[in-house]
PDB file of N, CA and C in Angstrom:
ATOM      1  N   UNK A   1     107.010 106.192 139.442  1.00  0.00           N
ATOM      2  CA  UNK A   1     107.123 104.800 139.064  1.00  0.00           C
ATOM      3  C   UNK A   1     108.474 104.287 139.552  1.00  0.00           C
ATOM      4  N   UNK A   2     108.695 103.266 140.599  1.00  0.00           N
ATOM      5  CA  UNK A   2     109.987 102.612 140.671  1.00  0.00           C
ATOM      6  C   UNK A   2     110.773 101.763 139.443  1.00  0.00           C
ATOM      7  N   UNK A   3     111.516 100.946 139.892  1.00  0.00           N
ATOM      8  CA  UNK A   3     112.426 101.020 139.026  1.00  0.00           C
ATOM      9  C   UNK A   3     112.172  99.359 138.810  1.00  0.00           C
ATOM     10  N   UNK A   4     111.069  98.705 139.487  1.00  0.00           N
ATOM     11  CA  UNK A   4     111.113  97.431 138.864  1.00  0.00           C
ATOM     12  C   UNK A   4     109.120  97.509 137.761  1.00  0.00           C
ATOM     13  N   UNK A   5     108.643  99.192 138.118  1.00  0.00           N
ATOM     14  CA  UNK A   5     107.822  99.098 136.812  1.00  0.00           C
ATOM     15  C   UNK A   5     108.274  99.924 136.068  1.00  0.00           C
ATOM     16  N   UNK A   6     109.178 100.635 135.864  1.00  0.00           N
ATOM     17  CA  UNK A   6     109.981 100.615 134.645  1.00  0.00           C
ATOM     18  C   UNK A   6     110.885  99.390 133.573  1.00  0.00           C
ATOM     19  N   UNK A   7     111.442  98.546 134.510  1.00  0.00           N
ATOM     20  CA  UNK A   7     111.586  97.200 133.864  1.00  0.00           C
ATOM     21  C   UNK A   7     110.466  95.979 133.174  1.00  0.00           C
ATOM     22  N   UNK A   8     109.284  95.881 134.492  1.00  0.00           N
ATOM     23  CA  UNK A   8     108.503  95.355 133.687  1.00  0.00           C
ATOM     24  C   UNK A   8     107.750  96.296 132.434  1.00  0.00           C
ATOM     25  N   UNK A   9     107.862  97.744 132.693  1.00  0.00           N
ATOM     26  CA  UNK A   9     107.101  97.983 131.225  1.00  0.00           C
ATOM     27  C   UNK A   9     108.309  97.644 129.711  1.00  0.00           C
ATOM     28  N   UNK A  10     109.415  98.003 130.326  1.00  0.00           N
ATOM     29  CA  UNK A  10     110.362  97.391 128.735  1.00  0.00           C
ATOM     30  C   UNK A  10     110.023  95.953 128.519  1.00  0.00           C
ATOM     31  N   UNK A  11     109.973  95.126 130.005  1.00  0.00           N
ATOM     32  CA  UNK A  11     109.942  93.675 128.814  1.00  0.00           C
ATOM     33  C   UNK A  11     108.537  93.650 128.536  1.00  0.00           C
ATOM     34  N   UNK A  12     107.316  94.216 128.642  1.00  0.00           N
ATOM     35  CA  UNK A  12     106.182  93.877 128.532  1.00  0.00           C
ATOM     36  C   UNK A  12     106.291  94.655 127.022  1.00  0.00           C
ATOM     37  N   UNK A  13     106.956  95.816 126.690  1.00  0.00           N
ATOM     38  CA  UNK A  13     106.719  95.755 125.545  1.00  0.00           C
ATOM     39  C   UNK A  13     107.900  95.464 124.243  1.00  0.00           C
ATOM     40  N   UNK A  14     108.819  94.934 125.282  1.00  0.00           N
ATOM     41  CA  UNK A  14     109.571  94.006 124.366  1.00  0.00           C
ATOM     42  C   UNK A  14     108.746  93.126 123.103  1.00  0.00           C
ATOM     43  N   UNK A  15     107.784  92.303 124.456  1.00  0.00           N
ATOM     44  CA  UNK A  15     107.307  90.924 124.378  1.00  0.00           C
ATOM     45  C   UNK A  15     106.101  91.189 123.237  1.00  0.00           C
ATOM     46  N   UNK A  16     105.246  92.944 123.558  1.00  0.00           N
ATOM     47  CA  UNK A  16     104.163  93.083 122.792  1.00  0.00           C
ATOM     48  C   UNK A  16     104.824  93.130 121.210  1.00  0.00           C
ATOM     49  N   UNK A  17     105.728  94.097 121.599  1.00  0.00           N
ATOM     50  CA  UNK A  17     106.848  94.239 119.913  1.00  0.00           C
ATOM     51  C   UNK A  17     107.103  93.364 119.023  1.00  0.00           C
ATOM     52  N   UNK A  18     107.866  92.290 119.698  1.00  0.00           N
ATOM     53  CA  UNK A  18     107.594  90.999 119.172  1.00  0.00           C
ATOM     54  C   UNK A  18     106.764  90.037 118.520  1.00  0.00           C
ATOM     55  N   UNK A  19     105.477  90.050 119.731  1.00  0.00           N
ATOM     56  CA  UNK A  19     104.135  89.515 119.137  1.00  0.00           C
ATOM     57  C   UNK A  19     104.230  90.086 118.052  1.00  0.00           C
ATOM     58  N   UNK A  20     104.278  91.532 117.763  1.00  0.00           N
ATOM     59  CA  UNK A  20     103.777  91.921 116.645  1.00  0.00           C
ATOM     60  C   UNK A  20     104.604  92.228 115.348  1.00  0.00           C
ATOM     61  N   UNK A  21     105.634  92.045 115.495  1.00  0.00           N
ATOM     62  CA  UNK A  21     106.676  91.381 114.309  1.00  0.00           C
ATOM     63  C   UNK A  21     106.203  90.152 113.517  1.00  0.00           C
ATOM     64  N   UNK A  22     105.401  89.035 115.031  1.00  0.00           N
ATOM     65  CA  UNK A  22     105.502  87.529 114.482  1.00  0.00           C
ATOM     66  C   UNK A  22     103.946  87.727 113.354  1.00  0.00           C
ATOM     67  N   UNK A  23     103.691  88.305 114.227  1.00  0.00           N
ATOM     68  CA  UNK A  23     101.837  88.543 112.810  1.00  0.00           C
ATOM     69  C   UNK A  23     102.187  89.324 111.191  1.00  0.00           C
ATOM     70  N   UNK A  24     103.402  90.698 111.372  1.00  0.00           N
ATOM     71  CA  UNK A  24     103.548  90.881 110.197  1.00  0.00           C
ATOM     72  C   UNK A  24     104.339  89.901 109.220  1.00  0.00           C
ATOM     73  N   UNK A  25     103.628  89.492 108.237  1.00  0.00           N
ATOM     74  CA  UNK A  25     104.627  88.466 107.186  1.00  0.00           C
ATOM     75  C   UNK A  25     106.158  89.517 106.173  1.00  0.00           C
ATOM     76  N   UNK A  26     106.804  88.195 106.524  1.00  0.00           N
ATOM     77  CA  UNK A  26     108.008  88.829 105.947  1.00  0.00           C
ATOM     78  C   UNK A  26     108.892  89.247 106.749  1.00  0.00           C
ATOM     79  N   UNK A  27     109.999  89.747 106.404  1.00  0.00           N
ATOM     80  CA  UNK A  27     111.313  90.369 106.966  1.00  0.00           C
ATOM     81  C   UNK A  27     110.832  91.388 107.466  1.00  0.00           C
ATOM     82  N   UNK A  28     111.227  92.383 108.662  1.00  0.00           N
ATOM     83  CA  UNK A  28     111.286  93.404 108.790  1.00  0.00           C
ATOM     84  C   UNK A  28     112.571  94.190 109.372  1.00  0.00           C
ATOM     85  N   UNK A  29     113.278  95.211 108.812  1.00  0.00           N
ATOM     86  CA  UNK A  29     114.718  95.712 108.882  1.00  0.00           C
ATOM     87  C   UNK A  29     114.741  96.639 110.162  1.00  0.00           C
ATOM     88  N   UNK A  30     114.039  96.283 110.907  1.00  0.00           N
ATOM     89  CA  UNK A  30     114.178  97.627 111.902  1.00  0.00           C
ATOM     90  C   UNK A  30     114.981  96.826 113.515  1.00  0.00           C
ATOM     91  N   UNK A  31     115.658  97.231 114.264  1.00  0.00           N
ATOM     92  CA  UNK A  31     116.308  97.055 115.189  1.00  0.00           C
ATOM     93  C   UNK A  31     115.273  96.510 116.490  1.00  0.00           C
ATOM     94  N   UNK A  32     116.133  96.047 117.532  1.00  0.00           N
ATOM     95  CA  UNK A  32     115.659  95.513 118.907  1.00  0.00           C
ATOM     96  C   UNK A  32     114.911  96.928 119.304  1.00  0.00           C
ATOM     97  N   UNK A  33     115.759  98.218 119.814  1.00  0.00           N
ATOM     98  CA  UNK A  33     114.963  99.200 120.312  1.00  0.00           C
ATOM     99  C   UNK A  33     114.150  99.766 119.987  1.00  0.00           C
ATOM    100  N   UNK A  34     113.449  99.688 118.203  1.00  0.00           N
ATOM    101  CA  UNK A  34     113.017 100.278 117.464  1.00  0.00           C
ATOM    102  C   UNK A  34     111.236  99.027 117.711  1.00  0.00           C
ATOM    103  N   UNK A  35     111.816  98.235 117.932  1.00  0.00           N
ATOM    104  CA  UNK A  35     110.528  97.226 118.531  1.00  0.00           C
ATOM    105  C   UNK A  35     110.285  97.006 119.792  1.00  0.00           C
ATOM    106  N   UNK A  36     110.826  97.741 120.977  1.00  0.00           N
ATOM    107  CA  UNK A  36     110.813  97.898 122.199  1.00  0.00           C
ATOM    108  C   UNK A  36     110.004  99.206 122.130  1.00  0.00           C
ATOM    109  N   UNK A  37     110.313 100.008 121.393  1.00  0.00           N
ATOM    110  CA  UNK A  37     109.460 101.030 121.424  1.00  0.00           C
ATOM    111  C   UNK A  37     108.288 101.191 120.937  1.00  0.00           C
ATOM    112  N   UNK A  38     108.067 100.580 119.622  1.00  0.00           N
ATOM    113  CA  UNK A  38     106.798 100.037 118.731  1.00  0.00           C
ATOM    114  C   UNK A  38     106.124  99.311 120.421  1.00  0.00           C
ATOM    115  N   UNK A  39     106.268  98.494 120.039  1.00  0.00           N
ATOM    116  CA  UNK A  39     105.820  97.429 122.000  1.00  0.00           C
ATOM    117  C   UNK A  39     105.455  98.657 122.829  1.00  0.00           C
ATOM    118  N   UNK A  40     106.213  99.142 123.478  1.00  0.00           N
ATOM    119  CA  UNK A  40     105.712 100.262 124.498  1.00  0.00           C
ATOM    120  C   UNK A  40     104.508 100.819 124.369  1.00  0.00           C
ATOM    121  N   UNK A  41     104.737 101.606 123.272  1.00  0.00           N
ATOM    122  CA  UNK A  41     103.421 102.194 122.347  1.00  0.00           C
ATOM    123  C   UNK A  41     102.564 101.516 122.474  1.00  0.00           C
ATOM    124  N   UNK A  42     102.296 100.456 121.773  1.00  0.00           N
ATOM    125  CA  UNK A  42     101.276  99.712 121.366  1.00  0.00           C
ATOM    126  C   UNK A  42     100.306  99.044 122.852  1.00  0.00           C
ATOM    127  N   UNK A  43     101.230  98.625 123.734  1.00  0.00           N
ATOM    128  CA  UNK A  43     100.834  98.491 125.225  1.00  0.00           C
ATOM    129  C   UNK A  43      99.858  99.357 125.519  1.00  0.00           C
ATOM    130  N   UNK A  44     100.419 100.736 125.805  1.00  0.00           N
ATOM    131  CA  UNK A  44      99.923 101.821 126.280  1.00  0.00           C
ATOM    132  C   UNK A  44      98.578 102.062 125.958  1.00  0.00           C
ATOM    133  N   UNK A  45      98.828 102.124 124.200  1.00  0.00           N
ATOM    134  CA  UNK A  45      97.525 102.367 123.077  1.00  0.00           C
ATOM    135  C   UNK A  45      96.684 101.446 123.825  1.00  0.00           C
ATOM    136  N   UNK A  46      97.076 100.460 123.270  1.00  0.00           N
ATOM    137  CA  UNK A  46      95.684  98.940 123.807  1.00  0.00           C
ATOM    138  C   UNK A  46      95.520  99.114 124.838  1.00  0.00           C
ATOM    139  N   UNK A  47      95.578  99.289 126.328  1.00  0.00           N
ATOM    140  CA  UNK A  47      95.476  99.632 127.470  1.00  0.00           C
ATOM    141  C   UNK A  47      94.561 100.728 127.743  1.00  0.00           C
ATOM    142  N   UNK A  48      94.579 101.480 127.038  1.00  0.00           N
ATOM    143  CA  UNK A  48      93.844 102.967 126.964  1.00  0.00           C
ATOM    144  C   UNK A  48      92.804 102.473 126.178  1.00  0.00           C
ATOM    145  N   UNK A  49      93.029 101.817 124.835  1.00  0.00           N
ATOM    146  CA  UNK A  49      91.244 101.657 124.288  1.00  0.00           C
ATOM    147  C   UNK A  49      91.079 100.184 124.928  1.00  0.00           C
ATOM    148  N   UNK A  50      91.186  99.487 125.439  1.00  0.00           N
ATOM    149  CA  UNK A  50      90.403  98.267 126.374  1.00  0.00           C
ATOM    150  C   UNK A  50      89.716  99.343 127.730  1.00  0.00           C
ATOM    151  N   UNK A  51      90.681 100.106 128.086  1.00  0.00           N
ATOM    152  CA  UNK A  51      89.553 101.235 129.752  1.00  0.00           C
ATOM    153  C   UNK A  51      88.634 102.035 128.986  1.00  0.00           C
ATOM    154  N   UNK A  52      88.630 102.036 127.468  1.00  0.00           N
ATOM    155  CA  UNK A  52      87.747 103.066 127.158  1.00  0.00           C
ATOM    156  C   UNK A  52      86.518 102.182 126.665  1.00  0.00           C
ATOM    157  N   UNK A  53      86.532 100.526 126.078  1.00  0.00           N
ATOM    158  CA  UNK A  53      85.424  99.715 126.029  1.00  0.00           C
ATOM    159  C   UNK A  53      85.262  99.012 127.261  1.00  0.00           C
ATOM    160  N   UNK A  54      85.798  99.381 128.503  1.00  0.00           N
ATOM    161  CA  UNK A  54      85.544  99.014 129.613  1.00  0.00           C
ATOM    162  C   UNK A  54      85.872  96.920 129.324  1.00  0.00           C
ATOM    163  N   UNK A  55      86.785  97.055 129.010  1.00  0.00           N
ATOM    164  CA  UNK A  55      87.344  95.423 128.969  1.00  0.00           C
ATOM    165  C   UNK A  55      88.253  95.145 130.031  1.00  0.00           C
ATOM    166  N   UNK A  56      88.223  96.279 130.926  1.00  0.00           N
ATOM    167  CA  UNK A  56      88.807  95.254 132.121  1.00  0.00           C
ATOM    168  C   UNK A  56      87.580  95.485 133.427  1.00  0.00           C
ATOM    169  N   UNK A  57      86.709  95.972 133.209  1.00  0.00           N
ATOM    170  CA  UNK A  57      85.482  95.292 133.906  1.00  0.00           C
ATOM    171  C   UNK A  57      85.184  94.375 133.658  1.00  0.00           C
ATOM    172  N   UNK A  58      85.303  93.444 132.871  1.00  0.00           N
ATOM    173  CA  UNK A  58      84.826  92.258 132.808  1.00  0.00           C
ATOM    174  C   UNK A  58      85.928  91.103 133.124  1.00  0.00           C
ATOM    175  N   UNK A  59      85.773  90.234 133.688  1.00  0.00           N
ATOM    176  CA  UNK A  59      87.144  89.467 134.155  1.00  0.00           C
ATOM    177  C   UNK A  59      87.858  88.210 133.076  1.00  0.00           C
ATOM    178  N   UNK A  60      86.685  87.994 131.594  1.00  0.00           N
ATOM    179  CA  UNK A  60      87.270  87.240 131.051  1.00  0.00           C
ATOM    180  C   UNK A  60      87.693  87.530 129.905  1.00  0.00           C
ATOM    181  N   UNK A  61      87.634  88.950 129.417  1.00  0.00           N
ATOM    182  CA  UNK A  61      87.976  89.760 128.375  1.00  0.00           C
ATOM    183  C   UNK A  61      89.281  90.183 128.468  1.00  0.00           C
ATOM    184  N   UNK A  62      90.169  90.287 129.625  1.00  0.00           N
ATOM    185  CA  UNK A  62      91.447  90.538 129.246  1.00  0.00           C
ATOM    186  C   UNK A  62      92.402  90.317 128.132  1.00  0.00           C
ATOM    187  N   UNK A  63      92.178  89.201 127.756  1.00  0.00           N
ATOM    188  CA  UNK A  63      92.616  88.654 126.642  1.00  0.00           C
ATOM    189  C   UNK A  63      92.455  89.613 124.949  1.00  0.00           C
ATOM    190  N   UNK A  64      91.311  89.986 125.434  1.00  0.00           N
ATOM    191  CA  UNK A  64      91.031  90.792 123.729  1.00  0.00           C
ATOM    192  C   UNK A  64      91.856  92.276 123.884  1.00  0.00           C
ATOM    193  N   UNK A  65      92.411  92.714 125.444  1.00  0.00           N
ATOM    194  CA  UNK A  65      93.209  93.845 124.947  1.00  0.00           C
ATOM    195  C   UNK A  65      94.843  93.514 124.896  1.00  0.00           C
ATOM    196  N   UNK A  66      95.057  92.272 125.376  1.00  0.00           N
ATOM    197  CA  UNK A  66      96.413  91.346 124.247  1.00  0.00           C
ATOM    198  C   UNK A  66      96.234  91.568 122.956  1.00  0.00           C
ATOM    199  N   UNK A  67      95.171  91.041 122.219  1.00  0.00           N
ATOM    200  CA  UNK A  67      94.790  90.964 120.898  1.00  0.00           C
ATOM    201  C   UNK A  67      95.096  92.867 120.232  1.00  0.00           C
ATOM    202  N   UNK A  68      94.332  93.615 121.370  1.00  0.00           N
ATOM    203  CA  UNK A  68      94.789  95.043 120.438  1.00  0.00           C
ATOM    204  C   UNK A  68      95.998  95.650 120.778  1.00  0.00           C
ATOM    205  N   UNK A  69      96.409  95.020 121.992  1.00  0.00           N
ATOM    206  CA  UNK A  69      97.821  95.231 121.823  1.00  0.00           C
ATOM    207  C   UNK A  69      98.898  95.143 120.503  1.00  0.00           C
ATOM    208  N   UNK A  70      98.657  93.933 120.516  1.00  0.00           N
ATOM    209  CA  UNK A  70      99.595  93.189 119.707  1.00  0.00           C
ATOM    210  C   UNK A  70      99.076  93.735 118.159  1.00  0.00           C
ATOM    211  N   UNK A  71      97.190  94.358 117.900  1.00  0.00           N
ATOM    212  CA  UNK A  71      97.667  94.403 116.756  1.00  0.00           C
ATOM    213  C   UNK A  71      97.737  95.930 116.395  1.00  0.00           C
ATOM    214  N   UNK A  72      98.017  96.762 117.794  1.00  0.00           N
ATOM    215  CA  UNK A  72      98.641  98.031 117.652  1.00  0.00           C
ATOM    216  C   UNK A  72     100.613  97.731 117.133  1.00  0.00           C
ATOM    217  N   UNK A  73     100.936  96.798 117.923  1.00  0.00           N
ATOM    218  CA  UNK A  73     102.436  96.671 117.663  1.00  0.00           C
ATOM    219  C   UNK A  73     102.583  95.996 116.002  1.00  0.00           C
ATOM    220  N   UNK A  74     101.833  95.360 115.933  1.00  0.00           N
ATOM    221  CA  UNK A  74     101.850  95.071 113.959  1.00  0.00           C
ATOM    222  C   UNK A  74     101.279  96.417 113.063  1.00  0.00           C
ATOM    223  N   UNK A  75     100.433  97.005 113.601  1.00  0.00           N
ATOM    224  CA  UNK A  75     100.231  98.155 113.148  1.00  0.00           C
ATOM    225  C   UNK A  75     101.810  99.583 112.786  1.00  0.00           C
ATOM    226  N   UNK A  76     102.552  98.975 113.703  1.00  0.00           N
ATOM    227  CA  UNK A  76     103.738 100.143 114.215  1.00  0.00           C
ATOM    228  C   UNK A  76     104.852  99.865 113.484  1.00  0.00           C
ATOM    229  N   UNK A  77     104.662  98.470 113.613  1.00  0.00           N
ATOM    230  CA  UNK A  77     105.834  97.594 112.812  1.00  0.00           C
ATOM    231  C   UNK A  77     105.960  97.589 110.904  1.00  0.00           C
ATOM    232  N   UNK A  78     105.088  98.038 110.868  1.00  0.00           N
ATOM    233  CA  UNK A  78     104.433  98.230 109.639  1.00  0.00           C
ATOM    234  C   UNK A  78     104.643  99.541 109.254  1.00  0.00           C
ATOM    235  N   UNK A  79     103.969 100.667 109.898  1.00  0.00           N
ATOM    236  CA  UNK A  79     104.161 101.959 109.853  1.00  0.00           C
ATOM    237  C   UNK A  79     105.586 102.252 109.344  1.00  0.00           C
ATOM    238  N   UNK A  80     106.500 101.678 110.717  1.00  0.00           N
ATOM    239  CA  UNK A  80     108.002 101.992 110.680  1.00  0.00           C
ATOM    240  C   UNK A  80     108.536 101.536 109.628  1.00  0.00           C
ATOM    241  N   UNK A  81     108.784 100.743 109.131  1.00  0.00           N
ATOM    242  CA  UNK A  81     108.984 100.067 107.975  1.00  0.00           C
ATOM    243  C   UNK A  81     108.687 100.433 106.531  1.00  0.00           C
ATOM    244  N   UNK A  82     107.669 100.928 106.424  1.00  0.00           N
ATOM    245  CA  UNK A  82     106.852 102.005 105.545  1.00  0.00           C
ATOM    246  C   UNK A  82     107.948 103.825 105.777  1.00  0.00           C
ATOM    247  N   UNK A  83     107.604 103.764 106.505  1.00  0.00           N
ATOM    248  CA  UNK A  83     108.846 105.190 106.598  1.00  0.00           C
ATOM    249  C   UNK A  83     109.943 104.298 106.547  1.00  0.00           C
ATOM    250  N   UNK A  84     110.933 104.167 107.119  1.00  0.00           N
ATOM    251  CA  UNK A  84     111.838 103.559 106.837  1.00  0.00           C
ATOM    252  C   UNK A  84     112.403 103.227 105.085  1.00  0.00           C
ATOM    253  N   UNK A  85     111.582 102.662 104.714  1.00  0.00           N
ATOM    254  CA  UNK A  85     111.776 102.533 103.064  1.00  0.00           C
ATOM    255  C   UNK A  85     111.376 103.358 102.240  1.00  0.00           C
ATOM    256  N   UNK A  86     111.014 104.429 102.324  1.00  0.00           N
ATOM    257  CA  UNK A  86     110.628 105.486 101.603  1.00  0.00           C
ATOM    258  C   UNK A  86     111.627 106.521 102.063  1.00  0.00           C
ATOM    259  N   UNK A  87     112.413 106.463 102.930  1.00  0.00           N
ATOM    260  CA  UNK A  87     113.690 107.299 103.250  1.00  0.00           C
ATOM    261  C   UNK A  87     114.750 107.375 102.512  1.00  0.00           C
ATOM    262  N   UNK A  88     114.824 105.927 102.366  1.00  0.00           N
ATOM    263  CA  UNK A  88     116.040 105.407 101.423  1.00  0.00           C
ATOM    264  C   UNK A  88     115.362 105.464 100.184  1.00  0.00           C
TER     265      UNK A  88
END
């Protein structure tokens, strides 16, 4: 992998991380890298189950593996947070 899809995968899952901060309600205490990585994840995840319901054979379904993207990264954001407070 060069070094400008290594960049687009951080901001792509910057951006998924994010999305999925904005869906969980409420505060959440966890850091920029800690949702860059949630994001990454969650990319990957959704990416892998959209090729496994075959949603990018179809050309107007892209959109629904945004949707499991994003609600793998609320899923993560959640998770983390959940550990996170049970630490302390």
């Amino acid at each position: 992998m060069e070094i400008s899809g290594v960049i687009s995968a951080i901001v792509i899952g910057a951006i998924i991380g994010l999305l999925g901060r904005l869906v969980v309600p409420g505060r959440q205490h966890i850091g920029v890298l800690a949702t860059v990585l949630v994001g990454l994840l969650a990319a990957f995840l959704g990416a892998w189950v959209g090729h496994l319901l075959g949603l990018y054979d179809h050309r107007g379904l892209f959109w629904v593996v945004w949707i499991i993207q994003i609600g793998f990264a609320a899923l993560g954001i959640v998770a983390l947070e959940r550990f996170r407070s049970r630490r302390q």
